[in-house]
C-alpha atoms as a PDB file:
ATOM      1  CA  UNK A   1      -0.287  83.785 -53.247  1.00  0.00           C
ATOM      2  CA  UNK A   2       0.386  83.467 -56.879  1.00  0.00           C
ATOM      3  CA  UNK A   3      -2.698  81.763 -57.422  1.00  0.00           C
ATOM      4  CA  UNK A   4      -4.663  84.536 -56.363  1.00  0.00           C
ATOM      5  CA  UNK A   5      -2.168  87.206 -58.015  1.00  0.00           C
ATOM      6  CA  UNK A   6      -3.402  84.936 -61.223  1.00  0.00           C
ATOM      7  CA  UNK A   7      -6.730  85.516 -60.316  1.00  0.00           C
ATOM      8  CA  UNK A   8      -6.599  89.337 -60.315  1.00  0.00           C
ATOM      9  CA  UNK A   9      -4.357  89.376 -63.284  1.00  0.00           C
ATOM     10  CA  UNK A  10      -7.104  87.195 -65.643  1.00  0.00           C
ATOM     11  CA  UNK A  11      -9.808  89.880 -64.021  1.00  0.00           C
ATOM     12  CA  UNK A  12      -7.745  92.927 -64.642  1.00  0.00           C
ATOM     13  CA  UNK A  13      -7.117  91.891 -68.690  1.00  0.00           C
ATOM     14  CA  UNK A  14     -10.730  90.678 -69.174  1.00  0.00           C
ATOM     15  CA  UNK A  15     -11.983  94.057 -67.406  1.00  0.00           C
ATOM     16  CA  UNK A  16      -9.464  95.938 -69.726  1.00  0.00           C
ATOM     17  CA  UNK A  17     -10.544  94.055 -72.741  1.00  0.00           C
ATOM     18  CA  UNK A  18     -13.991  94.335 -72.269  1.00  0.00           C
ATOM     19  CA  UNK A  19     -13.737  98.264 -71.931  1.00  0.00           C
ATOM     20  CA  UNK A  20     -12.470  98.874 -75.193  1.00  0.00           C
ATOM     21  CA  UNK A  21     -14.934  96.212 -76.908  1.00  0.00           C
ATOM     22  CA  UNK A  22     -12.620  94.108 -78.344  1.00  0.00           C
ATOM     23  CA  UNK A  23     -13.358  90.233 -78.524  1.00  0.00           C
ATOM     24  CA  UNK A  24     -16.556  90.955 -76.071  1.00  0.00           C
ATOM     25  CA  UNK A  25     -17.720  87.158 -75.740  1.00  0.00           C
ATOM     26  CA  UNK A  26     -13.743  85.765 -75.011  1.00  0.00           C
ATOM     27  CA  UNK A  27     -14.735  86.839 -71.294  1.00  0.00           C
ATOM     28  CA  UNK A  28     -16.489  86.338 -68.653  1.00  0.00           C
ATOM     29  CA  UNK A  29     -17.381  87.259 -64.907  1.00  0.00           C
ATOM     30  CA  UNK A  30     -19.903  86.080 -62.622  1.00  0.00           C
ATOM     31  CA  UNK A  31     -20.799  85.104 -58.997  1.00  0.00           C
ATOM     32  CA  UNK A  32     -21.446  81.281 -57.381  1.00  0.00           C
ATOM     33  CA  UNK A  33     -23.340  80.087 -54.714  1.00  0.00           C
ATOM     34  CA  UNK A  34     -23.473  76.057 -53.603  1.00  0.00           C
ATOM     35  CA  UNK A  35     -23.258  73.890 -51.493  1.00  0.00           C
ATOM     36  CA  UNK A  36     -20.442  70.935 -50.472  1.00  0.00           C
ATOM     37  CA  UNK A  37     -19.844  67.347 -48.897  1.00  0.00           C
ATOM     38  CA  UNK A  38     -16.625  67.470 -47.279  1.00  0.00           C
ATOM     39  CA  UNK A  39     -15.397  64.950 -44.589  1.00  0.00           C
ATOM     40  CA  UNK A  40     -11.378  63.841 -44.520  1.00  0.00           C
ATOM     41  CA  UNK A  41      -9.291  60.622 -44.697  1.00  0.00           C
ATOM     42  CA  UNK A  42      -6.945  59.352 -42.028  1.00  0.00           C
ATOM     43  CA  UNK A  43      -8.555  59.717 -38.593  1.00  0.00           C
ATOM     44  CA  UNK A  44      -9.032  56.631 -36.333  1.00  0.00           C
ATOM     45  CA  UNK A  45     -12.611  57.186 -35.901  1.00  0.00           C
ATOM     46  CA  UNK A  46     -15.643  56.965 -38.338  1.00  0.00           C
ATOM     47  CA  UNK A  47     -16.590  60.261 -39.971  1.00  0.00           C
ATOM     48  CA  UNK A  48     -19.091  61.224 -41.620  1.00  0.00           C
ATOM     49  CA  UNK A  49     -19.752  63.970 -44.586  1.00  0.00           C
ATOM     50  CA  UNK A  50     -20.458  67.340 -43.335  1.00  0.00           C
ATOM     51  CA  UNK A  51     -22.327  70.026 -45.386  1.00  0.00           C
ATOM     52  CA  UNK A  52     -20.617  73.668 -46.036  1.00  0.00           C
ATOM     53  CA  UNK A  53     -21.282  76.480 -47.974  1.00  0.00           C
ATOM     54  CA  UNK A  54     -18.982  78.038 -50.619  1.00  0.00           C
ATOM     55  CA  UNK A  55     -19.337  81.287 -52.657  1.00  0.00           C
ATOM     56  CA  UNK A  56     -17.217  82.971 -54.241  1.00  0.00           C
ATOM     57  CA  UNK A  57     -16.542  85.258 -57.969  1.00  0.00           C
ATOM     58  CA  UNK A  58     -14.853  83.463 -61.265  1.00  0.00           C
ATOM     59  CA  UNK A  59     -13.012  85.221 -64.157  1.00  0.00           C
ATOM     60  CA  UNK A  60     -13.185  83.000 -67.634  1.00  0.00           C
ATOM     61  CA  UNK A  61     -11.363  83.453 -70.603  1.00  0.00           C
ATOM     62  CA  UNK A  62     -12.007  81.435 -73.812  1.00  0.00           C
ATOM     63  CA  UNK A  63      -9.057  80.391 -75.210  1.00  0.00           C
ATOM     64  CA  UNK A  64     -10.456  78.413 -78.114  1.00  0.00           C
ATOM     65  CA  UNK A  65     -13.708  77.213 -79.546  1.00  0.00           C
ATOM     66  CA  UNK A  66     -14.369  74.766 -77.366  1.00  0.00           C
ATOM     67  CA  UNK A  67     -12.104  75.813 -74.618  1.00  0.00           C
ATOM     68  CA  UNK A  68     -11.876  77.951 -71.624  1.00  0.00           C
ATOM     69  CA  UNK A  69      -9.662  78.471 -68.791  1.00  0.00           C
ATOM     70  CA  UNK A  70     -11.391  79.875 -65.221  1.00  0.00           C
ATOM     71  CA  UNK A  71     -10.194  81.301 -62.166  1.00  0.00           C
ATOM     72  CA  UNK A  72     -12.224  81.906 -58.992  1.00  0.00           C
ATOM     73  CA  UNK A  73     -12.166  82.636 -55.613  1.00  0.00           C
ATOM     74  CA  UNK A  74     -13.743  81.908 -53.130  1.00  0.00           C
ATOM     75  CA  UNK A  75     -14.512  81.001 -49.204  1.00  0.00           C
ATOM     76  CA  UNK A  76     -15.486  77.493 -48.818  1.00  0.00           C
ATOM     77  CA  UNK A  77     -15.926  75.025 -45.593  1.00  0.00           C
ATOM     78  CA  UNK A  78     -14.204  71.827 -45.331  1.00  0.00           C
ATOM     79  CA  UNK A  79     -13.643  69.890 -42.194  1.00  0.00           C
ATOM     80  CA  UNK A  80     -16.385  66.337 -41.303  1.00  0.00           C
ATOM     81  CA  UNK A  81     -18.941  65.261 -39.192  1.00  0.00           C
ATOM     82  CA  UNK A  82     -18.338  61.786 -36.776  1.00  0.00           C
ATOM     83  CA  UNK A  83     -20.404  60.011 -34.358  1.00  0.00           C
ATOM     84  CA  UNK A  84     -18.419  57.359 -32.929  1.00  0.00           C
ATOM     85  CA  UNK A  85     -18.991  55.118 -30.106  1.00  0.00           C
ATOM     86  CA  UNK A  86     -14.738  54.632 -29.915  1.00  0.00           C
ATOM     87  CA  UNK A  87     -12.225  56.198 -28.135  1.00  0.00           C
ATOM     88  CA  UNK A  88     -12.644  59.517 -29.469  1.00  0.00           C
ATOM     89  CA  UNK A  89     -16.781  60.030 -28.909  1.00  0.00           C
ATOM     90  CA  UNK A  90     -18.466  62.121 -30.589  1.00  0.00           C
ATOM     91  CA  UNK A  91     -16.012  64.572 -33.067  1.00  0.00           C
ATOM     92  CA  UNK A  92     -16.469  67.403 -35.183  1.00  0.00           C
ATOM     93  CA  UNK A  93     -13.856  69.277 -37.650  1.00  0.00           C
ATOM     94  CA  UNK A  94     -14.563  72.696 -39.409  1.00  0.00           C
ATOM     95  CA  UNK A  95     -11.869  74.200 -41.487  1.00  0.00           C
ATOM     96  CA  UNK A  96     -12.528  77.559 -43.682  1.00  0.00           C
ATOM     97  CA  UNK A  97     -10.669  77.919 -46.422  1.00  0.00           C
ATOM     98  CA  UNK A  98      -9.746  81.200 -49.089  1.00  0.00           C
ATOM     99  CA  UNK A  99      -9.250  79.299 -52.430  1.00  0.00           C
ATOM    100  CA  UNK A 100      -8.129  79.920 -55.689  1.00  0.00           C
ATOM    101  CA  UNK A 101      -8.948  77.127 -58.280  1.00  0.00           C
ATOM    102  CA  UNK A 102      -7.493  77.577 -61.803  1.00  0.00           C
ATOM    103  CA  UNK A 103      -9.582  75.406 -64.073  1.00  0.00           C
ATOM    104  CA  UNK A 104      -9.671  74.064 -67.759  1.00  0.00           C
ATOM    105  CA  UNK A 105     -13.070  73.564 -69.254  1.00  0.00           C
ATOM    106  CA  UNK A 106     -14.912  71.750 -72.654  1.00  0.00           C
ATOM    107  CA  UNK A 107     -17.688  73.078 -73.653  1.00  0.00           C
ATOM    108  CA  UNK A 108     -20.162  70.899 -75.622  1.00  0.00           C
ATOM    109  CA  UNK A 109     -23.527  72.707 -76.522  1.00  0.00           C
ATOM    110  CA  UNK A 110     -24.830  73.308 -72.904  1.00  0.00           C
ATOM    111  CA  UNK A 111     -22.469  70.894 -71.208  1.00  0.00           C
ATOM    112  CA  UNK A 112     -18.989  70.923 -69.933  1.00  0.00           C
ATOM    113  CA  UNK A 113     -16.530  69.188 -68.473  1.00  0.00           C
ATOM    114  CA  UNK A 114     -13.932  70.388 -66.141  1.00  0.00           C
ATOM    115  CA  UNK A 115     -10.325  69.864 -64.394  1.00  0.00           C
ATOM    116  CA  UNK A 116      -7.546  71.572 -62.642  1.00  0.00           C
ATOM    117  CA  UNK A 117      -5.643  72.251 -59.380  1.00  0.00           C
ATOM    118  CA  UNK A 118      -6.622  74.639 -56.677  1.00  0.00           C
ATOM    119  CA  UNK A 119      -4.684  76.324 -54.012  1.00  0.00           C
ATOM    120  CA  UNK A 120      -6.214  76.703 -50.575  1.00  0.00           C
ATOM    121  CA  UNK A 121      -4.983  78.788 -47.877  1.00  0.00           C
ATOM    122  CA  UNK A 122      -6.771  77.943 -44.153  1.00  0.00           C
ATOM    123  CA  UNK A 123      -7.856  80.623 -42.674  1.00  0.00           C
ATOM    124  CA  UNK A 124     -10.101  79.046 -39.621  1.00  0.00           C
ATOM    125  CA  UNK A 125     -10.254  76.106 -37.871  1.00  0.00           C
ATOM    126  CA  UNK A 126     -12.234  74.619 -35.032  1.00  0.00           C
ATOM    127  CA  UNK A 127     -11.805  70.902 -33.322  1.00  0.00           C
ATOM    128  CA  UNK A 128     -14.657  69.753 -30.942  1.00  0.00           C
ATOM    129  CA  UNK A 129     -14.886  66.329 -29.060  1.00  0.00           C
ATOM    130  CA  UNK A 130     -17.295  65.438 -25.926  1.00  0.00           C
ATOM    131  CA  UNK A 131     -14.145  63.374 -24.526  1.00  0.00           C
ATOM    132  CA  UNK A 132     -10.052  64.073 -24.426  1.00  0.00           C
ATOM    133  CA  UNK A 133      -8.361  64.094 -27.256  1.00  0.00           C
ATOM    134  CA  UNK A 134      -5.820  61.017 -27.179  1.00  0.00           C
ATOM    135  CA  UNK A 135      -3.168  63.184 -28.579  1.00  0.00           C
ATOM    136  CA  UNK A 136      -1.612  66.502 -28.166  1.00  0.00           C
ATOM    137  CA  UNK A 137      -3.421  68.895 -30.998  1.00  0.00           C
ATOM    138  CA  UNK A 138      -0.867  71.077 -30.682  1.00  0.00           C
ATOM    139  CA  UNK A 139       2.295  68.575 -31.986  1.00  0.00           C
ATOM    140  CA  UNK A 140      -0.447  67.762 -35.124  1.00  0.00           C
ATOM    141  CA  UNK A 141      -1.447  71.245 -36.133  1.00  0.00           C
ATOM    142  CA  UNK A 142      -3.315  71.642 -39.877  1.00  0.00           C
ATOM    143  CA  UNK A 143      -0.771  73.070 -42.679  1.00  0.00           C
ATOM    144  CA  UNK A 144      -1.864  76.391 -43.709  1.00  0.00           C
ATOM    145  CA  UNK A 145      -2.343  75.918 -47.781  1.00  0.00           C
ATOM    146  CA  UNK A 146      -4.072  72.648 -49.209  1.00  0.00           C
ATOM    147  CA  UNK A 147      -3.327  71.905 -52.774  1.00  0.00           C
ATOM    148  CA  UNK A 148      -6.195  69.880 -54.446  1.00  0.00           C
ATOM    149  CA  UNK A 149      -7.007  68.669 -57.872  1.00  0.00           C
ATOM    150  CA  UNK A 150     -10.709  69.077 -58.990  1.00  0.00           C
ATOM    151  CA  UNK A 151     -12.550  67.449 -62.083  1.00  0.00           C
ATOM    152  CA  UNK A 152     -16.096  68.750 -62.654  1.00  0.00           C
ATOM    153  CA  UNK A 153     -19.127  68.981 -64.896  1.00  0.00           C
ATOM    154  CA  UNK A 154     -22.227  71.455 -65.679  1.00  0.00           C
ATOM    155  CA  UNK A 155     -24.717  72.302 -67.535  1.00  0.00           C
ATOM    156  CA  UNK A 156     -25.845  75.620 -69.165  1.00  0.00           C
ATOM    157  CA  UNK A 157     -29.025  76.517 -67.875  1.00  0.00           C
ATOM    158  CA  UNK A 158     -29.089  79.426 -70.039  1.00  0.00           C
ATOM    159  CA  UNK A 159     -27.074  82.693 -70.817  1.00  0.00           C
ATOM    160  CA  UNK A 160     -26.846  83.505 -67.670  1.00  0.00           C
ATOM    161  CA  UNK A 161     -26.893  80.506 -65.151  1.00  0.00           C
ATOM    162  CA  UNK A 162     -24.845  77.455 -65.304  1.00  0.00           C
ATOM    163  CA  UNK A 163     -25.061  74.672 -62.643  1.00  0.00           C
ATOM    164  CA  UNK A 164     -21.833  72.424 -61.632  1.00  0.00           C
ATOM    165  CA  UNK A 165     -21.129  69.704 -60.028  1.00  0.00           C
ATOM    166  CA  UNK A 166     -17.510  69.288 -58.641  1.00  0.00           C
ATOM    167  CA  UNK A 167     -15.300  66.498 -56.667  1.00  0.00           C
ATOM    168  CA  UNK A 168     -12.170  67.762 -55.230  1.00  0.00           C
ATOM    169  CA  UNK A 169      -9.439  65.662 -53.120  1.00  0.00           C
ATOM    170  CA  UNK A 170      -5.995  67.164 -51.555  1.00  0.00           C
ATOM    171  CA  UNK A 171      -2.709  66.178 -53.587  1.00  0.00           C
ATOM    172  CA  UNK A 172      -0.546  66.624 -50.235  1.00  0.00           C
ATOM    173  CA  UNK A 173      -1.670  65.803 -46.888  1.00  0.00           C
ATOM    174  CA  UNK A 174      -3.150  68.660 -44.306  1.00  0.00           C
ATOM    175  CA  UNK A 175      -2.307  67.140 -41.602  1.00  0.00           C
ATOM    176  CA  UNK A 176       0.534  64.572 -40.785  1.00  0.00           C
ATOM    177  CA  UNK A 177      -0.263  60.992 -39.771  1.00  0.00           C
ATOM    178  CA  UNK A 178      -2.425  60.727 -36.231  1.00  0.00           C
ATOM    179  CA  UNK A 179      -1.788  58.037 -33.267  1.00  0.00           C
ATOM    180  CA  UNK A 180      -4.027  55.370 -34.640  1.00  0.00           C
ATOM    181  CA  UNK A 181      -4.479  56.229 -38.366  1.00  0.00           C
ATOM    182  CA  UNK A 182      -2.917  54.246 -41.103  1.00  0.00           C
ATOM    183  CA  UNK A 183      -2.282  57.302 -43.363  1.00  0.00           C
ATOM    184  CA  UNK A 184      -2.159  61.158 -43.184  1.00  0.00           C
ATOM    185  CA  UNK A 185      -4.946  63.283 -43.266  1.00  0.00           C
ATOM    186  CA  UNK A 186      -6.622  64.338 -46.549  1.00  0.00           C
ATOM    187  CA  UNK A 187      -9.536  66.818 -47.385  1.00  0.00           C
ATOM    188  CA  UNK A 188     -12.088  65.660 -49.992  1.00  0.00           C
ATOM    189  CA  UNK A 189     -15.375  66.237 -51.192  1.00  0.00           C
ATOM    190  CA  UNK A 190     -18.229  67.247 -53.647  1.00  0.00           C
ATOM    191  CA  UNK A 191     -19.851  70.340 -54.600  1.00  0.00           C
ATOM    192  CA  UNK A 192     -22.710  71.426 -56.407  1.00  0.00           C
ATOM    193  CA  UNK A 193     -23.185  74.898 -57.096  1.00  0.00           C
ATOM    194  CA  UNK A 194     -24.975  77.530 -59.545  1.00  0.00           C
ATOM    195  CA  UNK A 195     -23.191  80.374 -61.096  1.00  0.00           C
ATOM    196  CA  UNK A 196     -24.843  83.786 -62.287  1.00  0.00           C
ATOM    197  CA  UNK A 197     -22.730  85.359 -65.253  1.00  0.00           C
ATOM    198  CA  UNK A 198     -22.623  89.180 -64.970  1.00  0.00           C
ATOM    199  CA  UNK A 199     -22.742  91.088 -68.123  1.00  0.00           C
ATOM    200  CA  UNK A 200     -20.576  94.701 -68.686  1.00  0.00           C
ATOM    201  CA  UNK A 201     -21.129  97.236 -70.862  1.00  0.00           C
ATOM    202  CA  UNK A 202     -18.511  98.044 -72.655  1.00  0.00           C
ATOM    203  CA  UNK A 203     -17.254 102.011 -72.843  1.00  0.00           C
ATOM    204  CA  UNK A 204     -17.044 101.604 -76.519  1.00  0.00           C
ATOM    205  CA  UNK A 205     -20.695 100.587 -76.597  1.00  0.00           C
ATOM    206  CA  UNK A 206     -21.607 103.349 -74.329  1.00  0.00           C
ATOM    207  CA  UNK A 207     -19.877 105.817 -76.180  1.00  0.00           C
ATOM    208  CA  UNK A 208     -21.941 104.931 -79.918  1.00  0.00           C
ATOM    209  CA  UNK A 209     -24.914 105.163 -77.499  1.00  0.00           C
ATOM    210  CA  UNK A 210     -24.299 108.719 -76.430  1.00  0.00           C
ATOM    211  CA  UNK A 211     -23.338 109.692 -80.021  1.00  0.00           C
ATOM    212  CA  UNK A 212     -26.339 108.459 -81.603  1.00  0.00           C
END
């Protein structure tokens, strides 16, 4: 929860800021849409990446000339494919996620590179096998918040449209160790994804408009 009361916070002083026209290029607000490869660590059969959608808003706030520091949030899918022959069969895992990253980024003419922690919270998930599980799902259940840590880069494609590319991989485990495994269950994964900056007119702009 504080991550997304952060979240709100950064948009409620950019929003204010931007109003009265002061420091108009220090923020920024836009949408994303992209795509991610997420499959998991520490299950005893094979998996294999499985593709999810994420989208989502971000908040961005330049805090020096090179510098910025974003928030977002957004609803991604996490989870993996398998097809194993083993014990298990054939296995599937989608989890859906609310989450809040809260990123620091360089910016380098067009480029950028990116890094920070993220706070999930899990709001769906769904556990499919064609044979019996070999142990109770119940006693193993998925934590409800998965903390990650996220390094990233991008491009500027122009004033309005960056692309990103993004790996993320849980700090704590979202699930404890399984009958089988040799270590607890992580998420990881990559995104790439394209974000669309939306520009505000500011009242103070709006108000020179109408005078003139």
């Amino acid at each position: 929860m504080k991550k997304f009361f952060i979240f709100f916070v950064m948009t409620i002083i950019c929003r204010d800021v931007w109003s009265q026209g002061k420091l108009k290029d220090q923020c920024k607000f836009g949408f994303k849409l992209g795509l991610g490869m997420h499959t998991i660590t520490g299950y005893p059969v094979k998996t294999h990446p499985k593709p999810a959608l994420i989208g989502g808003m971000w908040v961005q706030i330049k805090i020096s000339k090179s510098w910025t520091m974003q928030s977002e949030l957004s609803m991604i899918g996490k989870g993996t494919g398998g097809n194993s022959q083993g014990k298990y069969g054939d296995y599937l895992l989608r989890l859906s996620y609310f989450e809040v990253p809260i990123l620091f980024q360089y910016y380098r003419k067009k480029g950028y590179f990116e890094f920070g922690p993220t706070l999930a919270a899990l709001i769906n998930t769904g556990e499919y096998t064609d044979r019996a599980f070999l142990f109770q799902t119940d006693l193993y259940p998925f934590r409800n918040k998965d903390f990650s840590f996220n390094l990233g880069t991008g491009f500027a494609v122009n004033e309005k449209w960056l692309v990103g590319l993004r790996l993320t991989h849980s700090l704590f485990p979202i699930r404890k160790q399984l009958p089988g495994a040799s270590m607890p269950v992580y998420n990881r994964g990559i995104v790439l994804a394209g974000s669309r900056q939306i520009n505000f007119k500011s009242s103070r702009t709006k108000h020179s408009e109408d005078i003139d």
